[in-house]
C-alpha atoms as a PDB file:
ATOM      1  CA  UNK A   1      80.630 125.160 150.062  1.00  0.00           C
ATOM      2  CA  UNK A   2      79.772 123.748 146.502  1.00  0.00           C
ATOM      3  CA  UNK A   3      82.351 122.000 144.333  1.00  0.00           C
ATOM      4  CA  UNK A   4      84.507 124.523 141.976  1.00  0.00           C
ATOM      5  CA  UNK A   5      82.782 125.263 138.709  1.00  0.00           C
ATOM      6  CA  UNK A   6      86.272 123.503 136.751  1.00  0.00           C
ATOM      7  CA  UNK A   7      85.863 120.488 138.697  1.00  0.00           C
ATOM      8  CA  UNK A   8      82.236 120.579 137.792  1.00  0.00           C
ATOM      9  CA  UNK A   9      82.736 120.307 134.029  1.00  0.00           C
ATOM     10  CA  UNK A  10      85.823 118.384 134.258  1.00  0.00           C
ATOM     11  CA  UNK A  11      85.612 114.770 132.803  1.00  0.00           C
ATOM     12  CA  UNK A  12      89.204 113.392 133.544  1.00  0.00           C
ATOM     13  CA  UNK A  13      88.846 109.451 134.191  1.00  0.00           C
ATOM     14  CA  UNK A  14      85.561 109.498 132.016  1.00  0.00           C
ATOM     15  CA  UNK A  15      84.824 107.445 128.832  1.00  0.00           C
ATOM     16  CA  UNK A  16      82.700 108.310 126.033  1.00  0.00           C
ATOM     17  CA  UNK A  17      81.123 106.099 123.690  1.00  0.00           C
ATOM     18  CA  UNK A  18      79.734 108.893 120.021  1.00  0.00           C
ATOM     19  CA  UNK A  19      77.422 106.976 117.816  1.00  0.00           C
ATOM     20  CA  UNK A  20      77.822 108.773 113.887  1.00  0.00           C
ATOM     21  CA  UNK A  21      81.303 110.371 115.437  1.00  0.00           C
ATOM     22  CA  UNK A  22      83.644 111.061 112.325  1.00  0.00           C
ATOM     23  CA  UNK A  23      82.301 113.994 111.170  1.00  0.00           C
ATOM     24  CA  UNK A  24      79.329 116.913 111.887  1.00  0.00           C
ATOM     25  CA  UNK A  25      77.763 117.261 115.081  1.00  0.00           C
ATOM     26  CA  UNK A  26      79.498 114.032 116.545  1.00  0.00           C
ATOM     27  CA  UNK A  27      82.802 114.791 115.911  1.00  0.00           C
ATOM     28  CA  UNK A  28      82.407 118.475 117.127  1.00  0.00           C
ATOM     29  CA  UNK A  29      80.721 116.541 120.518  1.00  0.00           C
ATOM     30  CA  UNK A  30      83.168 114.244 121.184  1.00  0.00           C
ATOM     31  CA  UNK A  31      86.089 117.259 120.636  1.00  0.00           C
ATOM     32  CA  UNK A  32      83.667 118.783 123.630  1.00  0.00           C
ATOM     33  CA  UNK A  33      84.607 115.782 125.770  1.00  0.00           C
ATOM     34  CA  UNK A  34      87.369 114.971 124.688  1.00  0.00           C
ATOM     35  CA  UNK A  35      89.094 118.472 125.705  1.00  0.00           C
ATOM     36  CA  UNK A  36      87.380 118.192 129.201  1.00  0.00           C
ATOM     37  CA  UNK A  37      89.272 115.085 129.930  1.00  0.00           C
ATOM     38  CA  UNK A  38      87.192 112.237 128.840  1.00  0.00           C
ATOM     39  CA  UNK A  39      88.456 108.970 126.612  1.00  0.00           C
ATOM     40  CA  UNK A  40      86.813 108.934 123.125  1.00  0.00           C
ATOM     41  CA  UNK A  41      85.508 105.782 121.105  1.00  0.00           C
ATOM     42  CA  UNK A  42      84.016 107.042 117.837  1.00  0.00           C
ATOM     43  CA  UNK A  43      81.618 104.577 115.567  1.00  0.00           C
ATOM     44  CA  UNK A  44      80.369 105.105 111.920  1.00  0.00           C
ATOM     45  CA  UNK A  45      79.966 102.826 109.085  1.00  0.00           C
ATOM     46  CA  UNK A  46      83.174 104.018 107.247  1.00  0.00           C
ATOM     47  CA  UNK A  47      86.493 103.049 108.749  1.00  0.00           C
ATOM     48  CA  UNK A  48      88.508 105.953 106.158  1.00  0.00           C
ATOM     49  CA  UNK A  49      86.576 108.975 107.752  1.00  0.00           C
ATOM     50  CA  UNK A  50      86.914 107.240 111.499  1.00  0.00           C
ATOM     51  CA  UNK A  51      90.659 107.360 111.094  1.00  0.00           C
ATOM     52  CA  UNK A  52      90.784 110.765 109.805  1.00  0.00           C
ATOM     53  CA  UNK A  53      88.300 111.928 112.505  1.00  0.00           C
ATOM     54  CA  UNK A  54      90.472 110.377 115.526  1.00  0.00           C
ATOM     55  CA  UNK A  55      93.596 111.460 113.801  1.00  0.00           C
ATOM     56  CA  UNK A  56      92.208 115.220 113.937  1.00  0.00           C
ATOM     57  CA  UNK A  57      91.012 114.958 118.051  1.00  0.00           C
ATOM     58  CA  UNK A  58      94.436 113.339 118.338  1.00  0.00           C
ATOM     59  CA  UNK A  59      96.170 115.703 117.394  1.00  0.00           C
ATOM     60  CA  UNK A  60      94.454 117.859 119.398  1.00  0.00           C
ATOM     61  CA  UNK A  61      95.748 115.614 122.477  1.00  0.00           C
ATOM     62  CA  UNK A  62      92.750 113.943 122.644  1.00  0.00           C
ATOM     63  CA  UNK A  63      92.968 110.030 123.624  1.00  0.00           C
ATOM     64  CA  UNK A  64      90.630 108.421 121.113  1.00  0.00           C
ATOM     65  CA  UNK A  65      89.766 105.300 119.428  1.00  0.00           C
ATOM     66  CA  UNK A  66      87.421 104.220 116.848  1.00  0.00           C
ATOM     67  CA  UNK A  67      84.900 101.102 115.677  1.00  0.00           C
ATOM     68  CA  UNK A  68      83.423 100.414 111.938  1.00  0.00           C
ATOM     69  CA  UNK A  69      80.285  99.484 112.846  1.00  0.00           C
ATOM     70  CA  UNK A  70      76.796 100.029 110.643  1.00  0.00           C
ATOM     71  CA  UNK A  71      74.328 101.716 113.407  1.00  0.00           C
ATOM     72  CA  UNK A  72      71.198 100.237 111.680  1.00  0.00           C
ATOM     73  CA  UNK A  73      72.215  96.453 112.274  1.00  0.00           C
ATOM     74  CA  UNK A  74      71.298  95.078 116.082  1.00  0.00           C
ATOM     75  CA  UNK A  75      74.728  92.535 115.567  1.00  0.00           C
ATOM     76  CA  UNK A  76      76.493  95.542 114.782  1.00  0.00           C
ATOM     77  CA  UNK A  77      75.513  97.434 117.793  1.00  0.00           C
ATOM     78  CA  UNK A  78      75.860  94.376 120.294  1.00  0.00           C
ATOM     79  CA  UNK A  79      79.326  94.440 118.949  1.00  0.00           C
ATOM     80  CA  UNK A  80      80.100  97.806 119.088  1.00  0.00           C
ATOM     81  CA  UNK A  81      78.698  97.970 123.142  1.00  0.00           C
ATOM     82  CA  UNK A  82      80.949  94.689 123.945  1.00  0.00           C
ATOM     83  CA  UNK A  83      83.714  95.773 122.059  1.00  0.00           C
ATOM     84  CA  UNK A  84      83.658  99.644 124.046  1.00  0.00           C
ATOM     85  CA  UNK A  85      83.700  97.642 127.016  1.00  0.00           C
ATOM     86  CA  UNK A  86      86.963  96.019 126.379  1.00  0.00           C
ATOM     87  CA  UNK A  87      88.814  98.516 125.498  1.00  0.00           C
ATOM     88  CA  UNK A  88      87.396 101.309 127.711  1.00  0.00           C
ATOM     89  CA  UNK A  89      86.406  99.227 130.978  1.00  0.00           C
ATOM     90  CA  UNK A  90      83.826 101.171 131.000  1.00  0.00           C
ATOM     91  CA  UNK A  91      80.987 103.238 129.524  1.00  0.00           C
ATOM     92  CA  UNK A  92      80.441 106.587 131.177  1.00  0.00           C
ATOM     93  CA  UNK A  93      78.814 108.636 128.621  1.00  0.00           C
ATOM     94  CA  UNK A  94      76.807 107.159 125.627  1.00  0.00           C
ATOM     95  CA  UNK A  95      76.328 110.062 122.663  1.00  0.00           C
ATOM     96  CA  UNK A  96      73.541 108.808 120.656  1.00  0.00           C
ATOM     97  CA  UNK A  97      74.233 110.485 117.485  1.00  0.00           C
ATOM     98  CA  UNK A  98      74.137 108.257 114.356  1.00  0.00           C
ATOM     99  CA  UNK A  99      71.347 109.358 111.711  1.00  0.00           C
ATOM    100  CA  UNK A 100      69.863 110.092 108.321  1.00  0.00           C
ATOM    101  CA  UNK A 101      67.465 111.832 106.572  1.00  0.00           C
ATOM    102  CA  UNK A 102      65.407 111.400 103.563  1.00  0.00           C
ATOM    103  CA  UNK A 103      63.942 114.070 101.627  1.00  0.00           C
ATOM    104  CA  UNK A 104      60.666 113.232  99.756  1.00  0.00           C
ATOM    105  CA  UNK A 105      56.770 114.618  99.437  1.00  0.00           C
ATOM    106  CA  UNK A 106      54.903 112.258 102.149  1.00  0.00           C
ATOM    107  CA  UNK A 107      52.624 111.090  99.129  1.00  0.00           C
ATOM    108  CA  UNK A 108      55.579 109.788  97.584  1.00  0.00           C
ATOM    109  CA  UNK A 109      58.343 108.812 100.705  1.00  0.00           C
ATOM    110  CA  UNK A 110      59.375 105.376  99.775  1.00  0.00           C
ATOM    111  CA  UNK A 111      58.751 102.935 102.599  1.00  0.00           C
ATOM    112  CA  UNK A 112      62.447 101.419 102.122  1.00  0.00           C
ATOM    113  CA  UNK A 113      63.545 104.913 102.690  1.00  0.00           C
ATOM    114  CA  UNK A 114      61.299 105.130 105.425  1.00  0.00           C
ATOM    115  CA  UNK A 115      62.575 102.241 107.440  1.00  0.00           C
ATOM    116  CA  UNK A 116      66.245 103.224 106.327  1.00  0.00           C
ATOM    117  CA  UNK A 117      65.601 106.562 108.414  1.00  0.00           C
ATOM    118  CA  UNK A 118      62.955 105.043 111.150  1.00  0.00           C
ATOM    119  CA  UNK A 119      66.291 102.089 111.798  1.00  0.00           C
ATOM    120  CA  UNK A 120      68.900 104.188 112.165  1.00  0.00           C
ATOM    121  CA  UNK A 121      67.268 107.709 113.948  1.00  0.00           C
ATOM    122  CA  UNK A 122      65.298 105.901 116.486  1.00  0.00           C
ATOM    123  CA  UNK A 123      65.614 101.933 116.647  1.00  0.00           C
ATOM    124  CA  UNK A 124      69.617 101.997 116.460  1.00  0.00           C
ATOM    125  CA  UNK A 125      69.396 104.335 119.687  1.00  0.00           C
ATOM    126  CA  UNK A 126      67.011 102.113 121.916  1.00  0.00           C
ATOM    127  CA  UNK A 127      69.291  99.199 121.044  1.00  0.00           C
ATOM    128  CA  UNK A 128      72.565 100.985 121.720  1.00  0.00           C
ATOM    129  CA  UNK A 129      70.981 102.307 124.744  1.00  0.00           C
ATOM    130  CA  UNK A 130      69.972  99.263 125.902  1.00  0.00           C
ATOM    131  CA  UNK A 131      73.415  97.415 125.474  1.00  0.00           C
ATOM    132  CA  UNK A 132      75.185 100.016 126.926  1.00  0.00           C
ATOM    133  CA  UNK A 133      73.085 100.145 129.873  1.00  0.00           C
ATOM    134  CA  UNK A 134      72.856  96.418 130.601  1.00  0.00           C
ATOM    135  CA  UNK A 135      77.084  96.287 129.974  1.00  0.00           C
ATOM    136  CA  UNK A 136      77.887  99.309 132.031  1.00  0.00           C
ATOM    137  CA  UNK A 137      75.552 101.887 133.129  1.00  0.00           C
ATOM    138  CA  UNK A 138      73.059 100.023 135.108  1.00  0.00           C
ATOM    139  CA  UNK A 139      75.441  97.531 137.097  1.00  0.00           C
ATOM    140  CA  UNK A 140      77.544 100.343 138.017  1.00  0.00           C
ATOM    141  CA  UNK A 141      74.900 102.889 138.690  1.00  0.00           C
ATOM    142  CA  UNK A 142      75.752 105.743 136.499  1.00  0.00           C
ATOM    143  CA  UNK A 143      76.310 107.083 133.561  1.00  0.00           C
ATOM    144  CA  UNK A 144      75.263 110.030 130.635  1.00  0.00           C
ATOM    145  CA  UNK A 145      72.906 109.144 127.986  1.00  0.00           C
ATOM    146  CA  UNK A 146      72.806 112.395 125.523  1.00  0.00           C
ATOM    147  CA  UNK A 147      70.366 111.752 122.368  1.00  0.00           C
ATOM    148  CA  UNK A 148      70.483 113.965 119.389  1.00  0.00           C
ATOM    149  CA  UNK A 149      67.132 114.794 118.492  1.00  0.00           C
ATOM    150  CA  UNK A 150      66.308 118.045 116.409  1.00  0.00           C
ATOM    151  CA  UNK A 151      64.087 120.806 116.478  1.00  0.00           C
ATOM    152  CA  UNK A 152      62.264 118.979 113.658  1.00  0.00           C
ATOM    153  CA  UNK A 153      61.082 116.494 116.328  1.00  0.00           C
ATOM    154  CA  UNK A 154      59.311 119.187 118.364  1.00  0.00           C
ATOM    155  CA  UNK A 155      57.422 120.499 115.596  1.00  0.00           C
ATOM    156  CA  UNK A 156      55.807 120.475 112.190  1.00  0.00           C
ATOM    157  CA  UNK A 157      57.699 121.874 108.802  1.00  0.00           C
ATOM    158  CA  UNK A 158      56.715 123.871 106.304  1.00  0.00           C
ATOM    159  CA  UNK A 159      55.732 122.562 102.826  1.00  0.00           C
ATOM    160  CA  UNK A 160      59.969 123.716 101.826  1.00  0.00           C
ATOM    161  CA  UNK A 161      60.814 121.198 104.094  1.00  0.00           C
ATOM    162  CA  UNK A 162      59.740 117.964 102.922  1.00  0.00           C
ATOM    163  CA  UNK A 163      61.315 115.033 105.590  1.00  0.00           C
ATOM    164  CA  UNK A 164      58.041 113.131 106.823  1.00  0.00           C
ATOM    165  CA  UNK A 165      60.389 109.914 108.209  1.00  0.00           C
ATOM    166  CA  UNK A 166      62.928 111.973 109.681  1.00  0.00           C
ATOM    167  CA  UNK A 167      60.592 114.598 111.543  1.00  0.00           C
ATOM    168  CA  UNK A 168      58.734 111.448 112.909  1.00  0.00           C
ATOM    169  CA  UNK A 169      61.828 110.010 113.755  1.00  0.00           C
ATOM    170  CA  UNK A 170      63.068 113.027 115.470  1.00  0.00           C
ATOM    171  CA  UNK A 171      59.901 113.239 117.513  1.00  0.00           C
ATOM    172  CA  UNK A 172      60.493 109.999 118.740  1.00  0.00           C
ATOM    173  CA  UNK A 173      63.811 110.316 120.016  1.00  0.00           C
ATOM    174  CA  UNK A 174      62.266 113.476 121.728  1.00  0.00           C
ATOM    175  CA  UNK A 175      59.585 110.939 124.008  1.00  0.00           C
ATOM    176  CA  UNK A 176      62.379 108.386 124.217  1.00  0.00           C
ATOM    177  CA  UNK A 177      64.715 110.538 126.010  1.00  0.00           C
ATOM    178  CA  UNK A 178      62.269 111.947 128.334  1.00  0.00           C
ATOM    179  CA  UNK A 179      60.384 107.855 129.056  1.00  0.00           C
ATOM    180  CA  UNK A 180      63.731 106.048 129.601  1.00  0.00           C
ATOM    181  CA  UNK A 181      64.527 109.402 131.607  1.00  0.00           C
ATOM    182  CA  UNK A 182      61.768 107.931 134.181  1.00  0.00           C
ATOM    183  CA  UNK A 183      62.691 104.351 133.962  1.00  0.00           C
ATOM    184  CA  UNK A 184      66.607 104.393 134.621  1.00  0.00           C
ATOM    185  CA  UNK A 185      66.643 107.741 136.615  1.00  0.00           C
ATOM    186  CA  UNK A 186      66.507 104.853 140.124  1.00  0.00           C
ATOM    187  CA  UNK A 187      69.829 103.531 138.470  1.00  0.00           C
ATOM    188  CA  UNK A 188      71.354 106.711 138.618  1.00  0.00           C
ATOM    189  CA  UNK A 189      71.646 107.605 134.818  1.00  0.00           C
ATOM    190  CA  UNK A 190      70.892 110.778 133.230  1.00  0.00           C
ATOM    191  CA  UNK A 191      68.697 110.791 129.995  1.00  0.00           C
ATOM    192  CA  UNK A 192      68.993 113.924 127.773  1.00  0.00           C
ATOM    193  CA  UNK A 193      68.800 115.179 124.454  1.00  0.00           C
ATOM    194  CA  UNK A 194      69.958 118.117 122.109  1.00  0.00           C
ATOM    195  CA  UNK A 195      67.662 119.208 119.752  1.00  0.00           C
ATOM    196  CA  UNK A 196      69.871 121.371 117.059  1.00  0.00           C
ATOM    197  CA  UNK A 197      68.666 123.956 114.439  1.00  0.00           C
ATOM    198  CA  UNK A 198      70.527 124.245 111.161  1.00  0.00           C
ATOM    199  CA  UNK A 199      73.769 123.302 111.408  1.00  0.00           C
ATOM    200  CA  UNK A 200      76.055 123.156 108.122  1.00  0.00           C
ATOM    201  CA  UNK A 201      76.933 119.653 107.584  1.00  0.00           C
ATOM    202  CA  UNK A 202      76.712 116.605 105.041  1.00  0.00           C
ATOM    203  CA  UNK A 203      73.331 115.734 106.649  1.00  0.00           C
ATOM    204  CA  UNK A 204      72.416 119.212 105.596  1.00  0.00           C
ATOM    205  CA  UNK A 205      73.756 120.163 102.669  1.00  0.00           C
ATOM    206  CA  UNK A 206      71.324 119.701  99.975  1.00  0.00           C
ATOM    207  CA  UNK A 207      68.528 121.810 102.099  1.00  0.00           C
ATOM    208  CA  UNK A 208      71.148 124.468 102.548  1.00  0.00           C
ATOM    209  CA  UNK A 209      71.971 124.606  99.281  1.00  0.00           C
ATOM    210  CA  UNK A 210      67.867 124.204  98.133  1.00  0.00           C
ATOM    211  CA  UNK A 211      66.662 126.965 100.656  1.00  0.00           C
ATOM    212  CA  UNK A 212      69.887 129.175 101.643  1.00  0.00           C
ATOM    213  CA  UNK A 213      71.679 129.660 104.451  1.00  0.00           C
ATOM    214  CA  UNK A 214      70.786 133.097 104.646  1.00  0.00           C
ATOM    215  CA  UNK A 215      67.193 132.722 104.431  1.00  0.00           C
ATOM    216  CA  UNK A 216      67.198 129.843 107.090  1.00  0.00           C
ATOM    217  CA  UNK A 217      69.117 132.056 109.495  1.00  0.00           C
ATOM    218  CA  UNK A 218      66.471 134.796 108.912  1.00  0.00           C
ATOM    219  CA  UNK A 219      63.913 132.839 110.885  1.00  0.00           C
ATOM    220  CA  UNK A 220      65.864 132.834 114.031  1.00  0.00           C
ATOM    221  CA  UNK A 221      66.175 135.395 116.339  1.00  0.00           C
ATOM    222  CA  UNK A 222      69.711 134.972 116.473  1.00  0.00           C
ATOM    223  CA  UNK A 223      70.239 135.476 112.444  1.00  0.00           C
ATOM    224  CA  UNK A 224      72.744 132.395 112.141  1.00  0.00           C
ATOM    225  CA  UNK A 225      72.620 128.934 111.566  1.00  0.00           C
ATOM    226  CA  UNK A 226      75.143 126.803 113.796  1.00  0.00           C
ATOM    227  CA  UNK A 227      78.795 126.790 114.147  1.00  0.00           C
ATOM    228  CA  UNK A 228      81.525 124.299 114.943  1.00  0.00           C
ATOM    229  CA  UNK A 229      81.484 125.443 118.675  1.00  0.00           C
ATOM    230  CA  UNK A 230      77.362 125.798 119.232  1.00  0.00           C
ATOM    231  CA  UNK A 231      76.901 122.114 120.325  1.00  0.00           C
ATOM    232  CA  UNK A 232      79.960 121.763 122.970  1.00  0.00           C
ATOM    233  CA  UNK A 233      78.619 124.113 126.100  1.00  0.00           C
ATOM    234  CA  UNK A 234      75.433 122.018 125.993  1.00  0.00           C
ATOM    235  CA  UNK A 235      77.107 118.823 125.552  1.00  0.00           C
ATOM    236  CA  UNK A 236      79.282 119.319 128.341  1.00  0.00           C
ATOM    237  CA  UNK A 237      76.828 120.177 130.531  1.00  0.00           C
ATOM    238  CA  UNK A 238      74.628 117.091 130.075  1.00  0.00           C
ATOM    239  CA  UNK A 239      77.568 114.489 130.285  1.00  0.00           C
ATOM    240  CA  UNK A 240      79.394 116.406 133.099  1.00  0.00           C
ATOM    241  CA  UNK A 241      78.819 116.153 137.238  1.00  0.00           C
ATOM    242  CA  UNK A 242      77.525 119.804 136.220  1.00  0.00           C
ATOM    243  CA  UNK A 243      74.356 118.389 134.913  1.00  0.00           C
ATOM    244  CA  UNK A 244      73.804 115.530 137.392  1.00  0.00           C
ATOM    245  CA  UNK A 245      70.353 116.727 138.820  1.00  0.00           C
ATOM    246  CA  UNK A 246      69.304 117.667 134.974  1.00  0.00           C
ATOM    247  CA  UNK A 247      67.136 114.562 133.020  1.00  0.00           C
ATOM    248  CA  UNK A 248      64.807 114.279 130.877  1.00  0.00           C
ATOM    249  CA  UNK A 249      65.137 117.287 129.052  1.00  0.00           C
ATOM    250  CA  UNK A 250      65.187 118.591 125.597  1.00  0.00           C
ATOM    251  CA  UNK A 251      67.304 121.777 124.773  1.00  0.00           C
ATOM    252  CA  UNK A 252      66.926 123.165 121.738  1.00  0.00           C
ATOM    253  CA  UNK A 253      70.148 124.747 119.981  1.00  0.00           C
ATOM    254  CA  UNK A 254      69.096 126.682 117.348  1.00  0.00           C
ATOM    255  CA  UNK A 255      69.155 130.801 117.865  1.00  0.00           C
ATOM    256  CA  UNK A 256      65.837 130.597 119.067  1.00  0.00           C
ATOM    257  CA  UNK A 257      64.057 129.464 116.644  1.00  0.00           C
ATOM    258  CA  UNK A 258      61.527 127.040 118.478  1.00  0.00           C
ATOM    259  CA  UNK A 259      61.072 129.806 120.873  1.00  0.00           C
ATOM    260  CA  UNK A 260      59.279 131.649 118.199  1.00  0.00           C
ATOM    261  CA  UNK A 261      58.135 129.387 115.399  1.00  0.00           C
ATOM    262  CA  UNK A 262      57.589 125.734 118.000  1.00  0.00           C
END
């Protein structure tokens, strides 16, 4: 007999580490673990929205903690890993969340705004990556590595959507996950990424408000953009025992709308 579907998803006893975790699709993924059982440590750069966001999964008796900590700086990062490790004992599940965007014509993308977005969306998750797996996952030979990519990494855009460095960016983390996949699959670890659609949130805002909401949900099958609860199912099943024989794979979360326009 196979192990019970709740004990599948449950993640009593685990820890979780969310990169860019005080607000938008990080905080909603680290509510996802956090009601399954697991210990939460959130990161951002700003300490104000870190307390509000582990007051809120608090209250929801969720056992979380939180670091200030600037993604885009290697120091940062180093601390951040060695600091998780302290407090947590352990790092079971590493949400690589953290990122930016940068609208601009390609013609006239500034390189500083380039690297800003190149730093953070791709370089600040090979370095957190490879702390965390040098601190925890690889000497104990385990652990949950879910990237956030975006459908804009498996894809072009249209000339309305003009994000050159973060579509790049996004395609990177898309061969990331599947390459370290192959390399640290022996130790045990499970590579994965989530590739959301439109999903209201700061990150967002100005294209939602530039395009519509309504006429960006008319491209998807579905006809909606994300909700608060879209991300958690998928999220779950990646970090949970559920998922263990799953790596190296990219699913999209977006109504369908890489099924149809990829």
């Amino acid at each position: 007999m196979g192990t019970p579907i709740q004990q599948l998803f449950d993640l009593t006893g685990k820890t979780a580490l969310v990169t860019g975790g005080s607000r938008g699709l990080g905080l909603q993924i680290a509510e996802a673990l956090g009601e399954a059982g697991a210990k939460i440590l959130l990161t951002s750069r700003k300490a104000a929205d870190l307390e509000e966001a582990s007051a809120e999964l608090q209250s929801k008796g969720i056992d979380t903690r939180w670091i200030a900590a600037d993604a885009s700086d290697p120091e940062q990062i180093q601390r951040v890993a060695s600091e998780a490790m302290e407090r947590l004992g352990q790092i079971d599940i590493l949400v690589n969340n953290a990122g930016a965007t940068w609208g601009a014509p390609a013609e006239d993308h500034p390189l500083e705004a380039w690297d800003k977005v190149m730093n953070l969306n791709i370089r600040s998750i090979f370095l957190m990556s490879q702390a965390v797996g040098k601190l925890s996952m690889i000497p104990r030979k385990g652990g949950r590595i879910i990237n956030v990519a975006s459908i804009a990494g498996l894809s072009g855009a249209s000339s309305e959507m003009k994000f050159i460095a973060y579509g790049t960016s996004k395609g990177a983390v898309v061969n990331f996950t599947r390459t370290l996949a192959g390399e640290w699959g022996p130790y045990g670890i499970t590579v994965n990424a989530l590739a959301p659609g439109m999903f209201p949130s700061k990150m967002t805002k100005d294209t939602l408000e530039a395009v519509g909401a309504d006429k960006i949900a008319a491209h998807a099958p579905l006809r909606r953009i994300g909700d608060d609860d879209d991300l958690k199912g998928a999220a779950l099943l990646f970090a949970s025992q559920a998922g263990k024989h799953i790596t190296g794979q990219i699913l999209a979360v977006d109504g369908g709308v890489s099924a149809v326009h990829g």
